[in-house]
PDB file of N, CA and C in Angstrom:
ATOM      1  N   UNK A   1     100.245  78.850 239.317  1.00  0.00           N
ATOM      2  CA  UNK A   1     101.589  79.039 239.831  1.00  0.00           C
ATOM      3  C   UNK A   1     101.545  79.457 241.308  1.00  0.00           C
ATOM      4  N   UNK A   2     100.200  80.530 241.801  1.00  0.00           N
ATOM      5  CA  UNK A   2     100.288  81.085 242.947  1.00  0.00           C
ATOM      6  C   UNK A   2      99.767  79.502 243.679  1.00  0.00           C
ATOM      7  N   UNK A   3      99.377  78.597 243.506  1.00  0.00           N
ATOM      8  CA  UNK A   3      98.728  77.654 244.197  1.00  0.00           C
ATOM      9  C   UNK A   3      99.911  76.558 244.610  1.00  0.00           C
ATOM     10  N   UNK A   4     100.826  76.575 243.665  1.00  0.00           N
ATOM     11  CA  UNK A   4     102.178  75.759 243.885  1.00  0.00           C
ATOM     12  C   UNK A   4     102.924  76.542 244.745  1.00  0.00           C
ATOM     13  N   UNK A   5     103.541  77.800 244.386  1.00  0.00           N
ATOM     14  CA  UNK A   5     104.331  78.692 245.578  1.00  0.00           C
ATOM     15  C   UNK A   5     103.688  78.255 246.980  1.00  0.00           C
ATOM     16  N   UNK A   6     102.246  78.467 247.213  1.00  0.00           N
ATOM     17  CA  UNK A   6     101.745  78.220 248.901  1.00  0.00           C
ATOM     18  C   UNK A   6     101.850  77.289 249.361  1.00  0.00           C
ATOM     19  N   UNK A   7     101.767  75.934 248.318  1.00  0.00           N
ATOM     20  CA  UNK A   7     101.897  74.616 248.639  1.00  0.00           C
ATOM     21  C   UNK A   7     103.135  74.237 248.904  1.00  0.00           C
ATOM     22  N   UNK A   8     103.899  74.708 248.262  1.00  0.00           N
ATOM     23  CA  UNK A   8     105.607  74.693 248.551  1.00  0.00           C
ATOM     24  C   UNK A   8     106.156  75.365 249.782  1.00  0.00           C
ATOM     25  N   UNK A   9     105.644  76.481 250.187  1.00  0.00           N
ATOM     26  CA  UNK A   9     105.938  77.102 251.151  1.00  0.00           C
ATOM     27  C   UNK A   9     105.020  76.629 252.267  1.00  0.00           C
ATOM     28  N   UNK A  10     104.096  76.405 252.279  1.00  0.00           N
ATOM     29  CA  UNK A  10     103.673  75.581 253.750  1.00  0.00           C
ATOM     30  C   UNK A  10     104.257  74.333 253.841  1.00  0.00           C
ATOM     31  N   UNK A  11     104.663  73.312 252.933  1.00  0.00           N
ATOM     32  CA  UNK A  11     105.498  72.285 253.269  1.00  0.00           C
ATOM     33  C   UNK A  11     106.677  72.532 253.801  1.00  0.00           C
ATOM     34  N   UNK A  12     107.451  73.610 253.107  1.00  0.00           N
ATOM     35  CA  UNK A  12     108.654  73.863 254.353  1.00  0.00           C
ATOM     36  C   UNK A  12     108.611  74.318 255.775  1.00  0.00           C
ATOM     37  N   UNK A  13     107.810  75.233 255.325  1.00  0.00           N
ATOM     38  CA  UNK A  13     107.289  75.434 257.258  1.00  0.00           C
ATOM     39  C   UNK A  13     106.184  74.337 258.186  1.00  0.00           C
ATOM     40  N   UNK A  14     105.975  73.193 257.334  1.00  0.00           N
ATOM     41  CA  UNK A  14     105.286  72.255 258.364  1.00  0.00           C
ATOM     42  C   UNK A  14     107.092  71.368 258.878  1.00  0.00           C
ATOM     43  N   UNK A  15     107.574  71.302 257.531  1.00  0.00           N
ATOM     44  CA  UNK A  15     108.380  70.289 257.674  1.00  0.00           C
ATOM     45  C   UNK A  15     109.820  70.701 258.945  1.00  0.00           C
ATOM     46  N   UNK A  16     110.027  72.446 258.700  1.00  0.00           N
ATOM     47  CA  UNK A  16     110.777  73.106 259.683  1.00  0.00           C
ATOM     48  C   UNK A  16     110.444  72.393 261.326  1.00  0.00           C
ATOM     49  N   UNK A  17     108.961  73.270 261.327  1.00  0.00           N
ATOM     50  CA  UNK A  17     108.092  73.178 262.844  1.00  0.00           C
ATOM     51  C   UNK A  17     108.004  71.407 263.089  1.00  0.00           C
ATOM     52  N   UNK A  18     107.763  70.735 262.456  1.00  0.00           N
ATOM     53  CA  UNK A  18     107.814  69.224 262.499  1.00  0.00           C
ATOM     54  C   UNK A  18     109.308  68.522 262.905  1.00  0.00           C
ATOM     55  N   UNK A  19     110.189  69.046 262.394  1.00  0.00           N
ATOM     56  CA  UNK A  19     111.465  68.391 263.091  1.00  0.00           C
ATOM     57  C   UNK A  19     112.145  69.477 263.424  1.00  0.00           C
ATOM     58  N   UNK A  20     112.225  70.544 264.141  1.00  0.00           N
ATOM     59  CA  UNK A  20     112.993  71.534 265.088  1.00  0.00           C
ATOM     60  C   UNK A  20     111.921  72.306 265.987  1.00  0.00           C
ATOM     61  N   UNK A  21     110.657  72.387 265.729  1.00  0.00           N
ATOM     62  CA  UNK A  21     110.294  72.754 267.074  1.00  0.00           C
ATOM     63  C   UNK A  21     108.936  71.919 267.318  1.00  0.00           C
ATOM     64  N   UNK A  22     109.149  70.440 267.768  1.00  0.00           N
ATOM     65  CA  UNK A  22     108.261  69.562 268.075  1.00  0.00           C
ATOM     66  C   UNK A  22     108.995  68.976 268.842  1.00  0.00           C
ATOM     67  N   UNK A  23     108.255  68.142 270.202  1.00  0.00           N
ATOM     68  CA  UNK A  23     108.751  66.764 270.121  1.00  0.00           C
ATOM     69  C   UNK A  23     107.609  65.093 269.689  1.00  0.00           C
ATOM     70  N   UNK A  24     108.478  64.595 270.144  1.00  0.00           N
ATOM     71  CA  UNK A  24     108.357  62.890 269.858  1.00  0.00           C
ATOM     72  C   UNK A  24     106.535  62.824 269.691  1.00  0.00           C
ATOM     73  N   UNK A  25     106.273  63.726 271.108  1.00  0.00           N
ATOM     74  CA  UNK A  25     104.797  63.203 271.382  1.00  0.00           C
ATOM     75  C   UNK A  25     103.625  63.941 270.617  1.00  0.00           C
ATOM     76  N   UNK A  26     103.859  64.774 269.552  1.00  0.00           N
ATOM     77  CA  UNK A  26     103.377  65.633 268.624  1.00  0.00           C
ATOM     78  C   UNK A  26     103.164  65.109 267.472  1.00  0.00           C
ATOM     79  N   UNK A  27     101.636  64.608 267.412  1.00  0.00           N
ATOM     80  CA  UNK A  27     101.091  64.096 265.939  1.00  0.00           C
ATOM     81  C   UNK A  27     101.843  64.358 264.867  1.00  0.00           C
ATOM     82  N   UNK A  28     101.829  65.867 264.727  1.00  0.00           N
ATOM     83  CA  UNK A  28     102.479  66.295 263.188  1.00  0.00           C
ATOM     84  C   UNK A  28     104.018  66.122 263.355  1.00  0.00           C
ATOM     85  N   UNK A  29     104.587  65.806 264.095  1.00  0.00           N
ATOM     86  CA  UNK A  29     106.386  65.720 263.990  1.00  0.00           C
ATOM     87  C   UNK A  29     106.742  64.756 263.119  1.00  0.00           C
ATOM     88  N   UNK A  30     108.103  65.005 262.872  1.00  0.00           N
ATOM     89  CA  UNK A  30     108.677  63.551 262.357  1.00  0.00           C
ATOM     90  C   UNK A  30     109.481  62.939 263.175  1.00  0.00           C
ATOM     91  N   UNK A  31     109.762  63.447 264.492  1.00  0.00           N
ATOM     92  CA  UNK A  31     111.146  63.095 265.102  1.00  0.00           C
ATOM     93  C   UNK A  31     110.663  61.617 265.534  1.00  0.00           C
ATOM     94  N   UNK A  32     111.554  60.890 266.034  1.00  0.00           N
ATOM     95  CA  UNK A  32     111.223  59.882 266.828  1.00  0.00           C
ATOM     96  C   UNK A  32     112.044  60.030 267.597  1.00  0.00           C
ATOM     97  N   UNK A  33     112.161  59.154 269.112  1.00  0.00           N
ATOM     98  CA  UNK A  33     113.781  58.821 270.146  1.00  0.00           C
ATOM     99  C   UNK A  33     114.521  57.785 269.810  1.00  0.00           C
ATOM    100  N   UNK A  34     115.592  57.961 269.541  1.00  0.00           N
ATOM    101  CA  UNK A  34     116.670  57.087 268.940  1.00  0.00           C
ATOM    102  C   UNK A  34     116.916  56.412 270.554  1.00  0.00           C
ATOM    103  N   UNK A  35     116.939  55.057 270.137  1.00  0.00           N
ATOM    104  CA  UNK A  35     117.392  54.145 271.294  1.00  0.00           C
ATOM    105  C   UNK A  35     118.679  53.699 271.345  1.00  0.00           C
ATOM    106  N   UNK A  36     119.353  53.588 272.721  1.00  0.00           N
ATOM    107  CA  UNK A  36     120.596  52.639 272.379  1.00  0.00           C
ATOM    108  C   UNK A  36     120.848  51.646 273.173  1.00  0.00           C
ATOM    109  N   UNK A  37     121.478  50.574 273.446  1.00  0.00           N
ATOM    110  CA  UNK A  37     121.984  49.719 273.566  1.00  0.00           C
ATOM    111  C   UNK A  37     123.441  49.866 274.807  1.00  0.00           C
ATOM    112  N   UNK A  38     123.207  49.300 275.978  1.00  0.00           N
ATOM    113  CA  UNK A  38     124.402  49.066 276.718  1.00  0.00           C
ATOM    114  C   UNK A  38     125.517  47.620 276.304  1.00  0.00           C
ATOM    115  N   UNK A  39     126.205  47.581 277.275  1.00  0.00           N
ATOM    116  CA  UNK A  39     126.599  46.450 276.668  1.00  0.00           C
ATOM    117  C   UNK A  39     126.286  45.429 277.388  1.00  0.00           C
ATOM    118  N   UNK A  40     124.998  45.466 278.502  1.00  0.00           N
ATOM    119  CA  UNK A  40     125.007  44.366 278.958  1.00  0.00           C
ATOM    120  C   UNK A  40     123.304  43.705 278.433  1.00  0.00           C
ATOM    121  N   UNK A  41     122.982  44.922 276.677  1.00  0.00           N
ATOM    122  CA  UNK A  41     121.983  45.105 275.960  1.00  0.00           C
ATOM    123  C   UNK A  41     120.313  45.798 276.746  1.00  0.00           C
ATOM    124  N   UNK A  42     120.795  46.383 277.984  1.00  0.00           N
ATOM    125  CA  UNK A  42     120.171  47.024 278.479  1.00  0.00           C
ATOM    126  C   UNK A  42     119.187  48.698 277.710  1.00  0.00           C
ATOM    127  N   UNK A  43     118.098  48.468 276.730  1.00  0.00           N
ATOM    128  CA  UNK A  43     117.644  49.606 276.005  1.00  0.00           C
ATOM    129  C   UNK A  43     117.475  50.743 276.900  1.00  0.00           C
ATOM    130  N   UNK A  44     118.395  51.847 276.603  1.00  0.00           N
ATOM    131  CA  UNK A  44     118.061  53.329 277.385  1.00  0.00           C
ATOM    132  C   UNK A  44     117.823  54.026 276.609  1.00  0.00           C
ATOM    133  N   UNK A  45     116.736  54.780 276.554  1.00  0.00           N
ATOM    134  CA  UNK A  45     116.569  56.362 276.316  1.00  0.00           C
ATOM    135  C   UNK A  45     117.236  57.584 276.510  1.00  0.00           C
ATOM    136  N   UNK A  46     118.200  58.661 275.484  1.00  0.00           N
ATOM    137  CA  UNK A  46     118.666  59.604 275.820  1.00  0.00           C
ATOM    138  C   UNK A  46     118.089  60.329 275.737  1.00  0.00           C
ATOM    139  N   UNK A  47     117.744  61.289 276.427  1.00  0.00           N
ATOM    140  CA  UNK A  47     116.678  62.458 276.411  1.00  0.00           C
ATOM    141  C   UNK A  47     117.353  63.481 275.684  1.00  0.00           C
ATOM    142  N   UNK A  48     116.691  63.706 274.722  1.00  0.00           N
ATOM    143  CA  UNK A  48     117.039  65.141 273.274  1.00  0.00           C
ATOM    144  C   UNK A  48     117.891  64.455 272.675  1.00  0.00           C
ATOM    145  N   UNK A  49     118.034  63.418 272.357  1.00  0.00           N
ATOM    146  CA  UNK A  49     118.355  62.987 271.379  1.00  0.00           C
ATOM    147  C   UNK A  49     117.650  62.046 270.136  1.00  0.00           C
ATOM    148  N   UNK A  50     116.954  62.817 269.106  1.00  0.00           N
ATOM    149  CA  UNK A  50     115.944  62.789 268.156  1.00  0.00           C
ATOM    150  C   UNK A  50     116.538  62.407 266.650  1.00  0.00           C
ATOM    151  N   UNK A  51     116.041  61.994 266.502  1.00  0.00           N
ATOM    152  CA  UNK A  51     116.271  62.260 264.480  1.00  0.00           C
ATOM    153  C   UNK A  51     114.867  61.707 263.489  1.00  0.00           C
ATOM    154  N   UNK A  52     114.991  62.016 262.579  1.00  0.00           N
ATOM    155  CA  UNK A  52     113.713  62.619 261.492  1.00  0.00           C
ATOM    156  C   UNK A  52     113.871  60.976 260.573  1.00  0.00           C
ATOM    157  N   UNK A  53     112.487  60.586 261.135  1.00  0.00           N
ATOM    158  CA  UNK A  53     111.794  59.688 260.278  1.00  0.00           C
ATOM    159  C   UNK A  53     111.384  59.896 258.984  1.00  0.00           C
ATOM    160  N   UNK A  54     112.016  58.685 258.195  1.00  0.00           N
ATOM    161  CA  UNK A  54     111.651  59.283 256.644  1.00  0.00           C
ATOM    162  C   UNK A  54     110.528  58.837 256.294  1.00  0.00           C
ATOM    163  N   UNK A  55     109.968  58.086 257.126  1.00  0.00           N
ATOM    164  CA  UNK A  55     108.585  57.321 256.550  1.00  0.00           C
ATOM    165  C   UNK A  55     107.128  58.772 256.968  1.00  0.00           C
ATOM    166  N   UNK A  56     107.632  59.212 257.950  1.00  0.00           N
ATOM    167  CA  UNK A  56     106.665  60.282 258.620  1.00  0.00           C
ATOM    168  C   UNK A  56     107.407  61.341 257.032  1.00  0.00           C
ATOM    169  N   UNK A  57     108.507  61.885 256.623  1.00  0.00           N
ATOM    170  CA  UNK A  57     108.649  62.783 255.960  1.00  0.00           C
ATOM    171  C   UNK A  57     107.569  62.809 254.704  1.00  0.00           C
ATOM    172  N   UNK A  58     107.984  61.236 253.937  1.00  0.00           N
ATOM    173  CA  UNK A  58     107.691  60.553 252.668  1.00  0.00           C
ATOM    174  C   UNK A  58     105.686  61.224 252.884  1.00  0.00           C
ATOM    175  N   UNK A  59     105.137  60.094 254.076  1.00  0.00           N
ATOM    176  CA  UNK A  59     103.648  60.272 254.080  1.00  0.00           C
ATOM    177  C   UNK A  59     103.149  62.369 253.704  1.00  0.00           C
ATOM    178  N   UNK A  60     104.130  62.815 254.823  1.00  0.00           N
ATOM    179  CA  UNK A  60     103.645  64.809 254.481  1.00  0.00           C
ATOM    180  C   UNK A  60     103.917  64.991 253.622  1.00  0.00           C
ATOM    181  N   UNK A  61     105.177  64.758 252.674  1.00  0.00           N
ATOM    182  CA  UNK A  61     105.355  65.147 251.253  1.00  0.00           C
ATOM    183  C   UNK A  61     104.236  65.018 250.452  1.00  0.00           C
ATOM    184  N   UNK A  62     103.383  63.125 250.801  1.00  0.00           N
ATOM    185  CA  UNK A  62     102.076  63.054 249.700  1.00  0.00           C
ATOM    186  C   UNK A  62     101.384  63.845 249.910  1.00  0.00           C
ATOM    187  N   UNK A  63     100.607  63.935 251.266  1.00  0.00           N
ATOM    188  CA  UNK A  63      99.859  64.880 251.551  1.00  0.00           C
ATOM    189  C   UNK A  63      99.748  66.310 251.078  1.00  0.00           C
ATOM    190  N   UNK A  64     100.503  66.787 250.997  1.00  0.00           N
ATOM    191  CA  UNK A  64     101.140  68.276 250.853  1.00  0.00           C
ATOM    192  C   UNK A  64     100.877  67.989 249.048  1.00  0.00           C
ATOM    193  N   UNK A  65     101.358  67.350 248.526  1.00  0.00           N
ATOM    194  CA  UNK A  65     101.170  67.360 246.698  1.00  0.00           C
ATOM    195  C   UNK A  65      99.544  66.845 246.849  1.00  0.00           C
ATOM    196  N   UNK A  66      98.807  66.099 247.598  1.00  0.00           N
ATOM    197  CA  UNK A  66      97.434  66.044 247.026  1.00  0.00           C
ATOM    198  C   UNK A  66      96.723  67.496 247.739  1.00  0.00           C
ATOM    199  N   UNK A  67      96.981  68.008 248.722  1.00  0.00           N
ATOM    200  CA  UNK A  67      96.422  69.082 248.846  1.00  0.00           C
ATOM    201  C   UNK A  67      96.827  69.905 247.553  1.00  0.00           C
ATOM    202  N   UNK A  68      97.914  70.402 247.449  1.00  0.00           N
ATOM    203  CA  UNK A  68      98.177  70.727 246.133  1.00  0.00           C
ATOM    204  C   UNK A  68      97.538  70.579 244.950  1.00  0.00           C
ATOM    205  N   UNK A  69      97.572  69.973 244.900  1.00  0.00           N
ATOM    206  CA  UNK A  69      96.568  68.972 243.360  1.00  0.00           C
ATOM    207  C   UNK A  69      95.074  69.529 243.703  1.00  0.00           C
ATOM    208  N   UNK A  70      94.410  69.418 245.178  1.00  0.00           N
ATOM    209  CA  UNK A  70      93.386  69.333 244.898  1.00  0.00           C
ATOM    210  C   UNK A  70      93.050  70.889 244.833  1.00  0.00           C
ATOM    211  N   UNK A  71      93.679  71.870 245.861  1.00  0.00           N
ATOM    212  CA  UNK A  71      93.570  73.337 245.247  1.00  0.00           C
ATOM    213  C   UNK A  71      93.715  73.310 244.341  1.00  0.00           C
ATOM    214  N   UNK A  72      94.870  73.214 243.408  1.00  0.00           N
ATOM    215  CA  UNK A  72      95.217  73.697 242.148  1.00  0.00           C
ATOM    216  C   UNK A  72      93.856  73.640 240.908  1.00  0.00           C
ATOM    217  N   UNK A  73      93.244  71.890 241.483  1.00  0.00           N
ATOM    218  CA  UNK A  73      91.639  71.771 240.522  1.00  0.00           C
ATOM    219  C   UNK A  73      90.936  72.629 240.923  1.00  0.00           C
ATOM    220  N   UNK A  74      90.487  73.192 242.140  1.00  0.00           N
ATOM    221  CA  UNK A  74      89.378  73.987 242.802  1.00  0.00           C
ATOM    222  C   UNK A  74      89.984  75.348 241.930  1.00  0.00           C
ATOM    223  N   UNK A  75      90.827  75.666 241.909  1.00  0.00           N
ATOM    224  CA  UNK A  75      91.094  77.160 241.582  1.00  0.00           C
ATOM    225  C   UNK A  75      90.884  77.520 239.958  1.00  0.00           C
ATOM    226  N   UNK A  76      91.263  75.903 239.281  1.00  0.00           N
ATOM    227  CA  UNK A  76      91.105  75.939 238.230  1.00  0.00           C
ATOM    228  C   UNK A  76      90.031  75.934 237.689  1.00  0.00           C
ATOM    229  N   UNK A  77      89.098  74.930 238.362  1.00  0.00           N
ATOM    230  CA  UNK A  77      87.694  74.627 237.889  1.00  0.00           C
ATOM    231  C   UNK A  77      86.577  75.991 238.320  1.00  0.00           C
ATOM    232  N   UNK A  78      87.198  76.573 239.382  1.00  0.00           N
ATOM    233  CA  UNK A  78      86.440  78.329 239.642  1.00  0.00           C
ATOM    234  C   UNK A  78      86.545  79.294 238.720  1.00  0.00           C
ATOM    235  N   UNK A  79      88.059  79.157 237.615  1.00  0.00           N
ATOM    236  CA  UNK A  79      88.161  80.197 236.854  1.00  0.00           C
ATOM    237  C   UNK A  79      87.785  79.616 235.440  1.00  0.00           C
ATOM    238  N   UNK A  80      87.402  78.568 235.117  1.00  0.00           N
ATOM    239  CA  UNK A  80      86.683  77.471 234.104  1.00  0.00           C
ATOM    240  C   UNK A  80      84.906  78.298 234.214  1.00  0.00           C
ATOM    241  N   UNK A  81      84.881  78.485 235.441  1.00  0.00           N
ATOM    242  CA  UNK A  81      83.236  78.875 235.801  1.00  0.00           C
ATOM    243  C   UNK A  81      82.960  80.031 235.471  1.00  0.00           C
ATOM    244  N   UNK A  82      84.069  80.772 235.915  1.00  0.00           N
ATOM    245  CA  UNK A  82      83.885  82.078 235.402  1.00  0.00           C
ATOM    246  C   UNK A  82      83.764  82.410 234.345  1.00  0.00           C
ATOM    247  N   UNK A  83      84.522  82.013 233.184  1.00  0.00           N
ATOM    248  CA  UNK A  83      84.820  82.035 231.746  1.00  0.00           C
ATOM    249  C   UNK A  83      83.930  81.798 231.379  1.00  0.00           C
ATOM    250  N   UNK A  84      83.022  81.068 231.643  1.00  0.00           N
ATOM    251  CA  UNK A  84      81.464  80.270 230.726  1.00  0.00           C
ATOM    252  C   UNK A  84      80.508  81.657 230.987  1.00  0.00           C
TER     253      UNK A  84
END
């Protein structure tokens, strides 16, 4: 249970620090720069204006459950050792 609580709680605080205090150019973020369109289809960049990729969310979520998973075996298989 204590191995799920940490795993749960460092995913919210990666996922916090990952889209409110990162930017674009930061491996672990999710943000990307939203582009727009003039009308003479000229692409500009607004600067601070961000929003949260779900494909970057989706990939940390796995991550975060196989770390999970794989503590949860290590902790399990240590107190398996002990018992013998």
């Amino acid at each position: 249970m204590g191995v799920f609580i940490f795993t749960f709680f460092s995913f919210l605080i990666w996922l916090y620090l990952a889209s409110n205090h990162s930017t674009p150019d930061d491996w672990w973020t999710v943000k990307y720069v939203k582009e727009t369109y003039t009308v003479d289809n000229e692409v500009k960049m607004i600067p601070h204006h961000f929003s949260t990729s779900l494909l970057k969310v989706i990939i940390g979520t796995g991550i975060f459950i196989l770390l999970g998973t794989l503590l949860s075996f290590f902790v399990i298989n240590r107190k398996q050792r002990r018992l013998d």
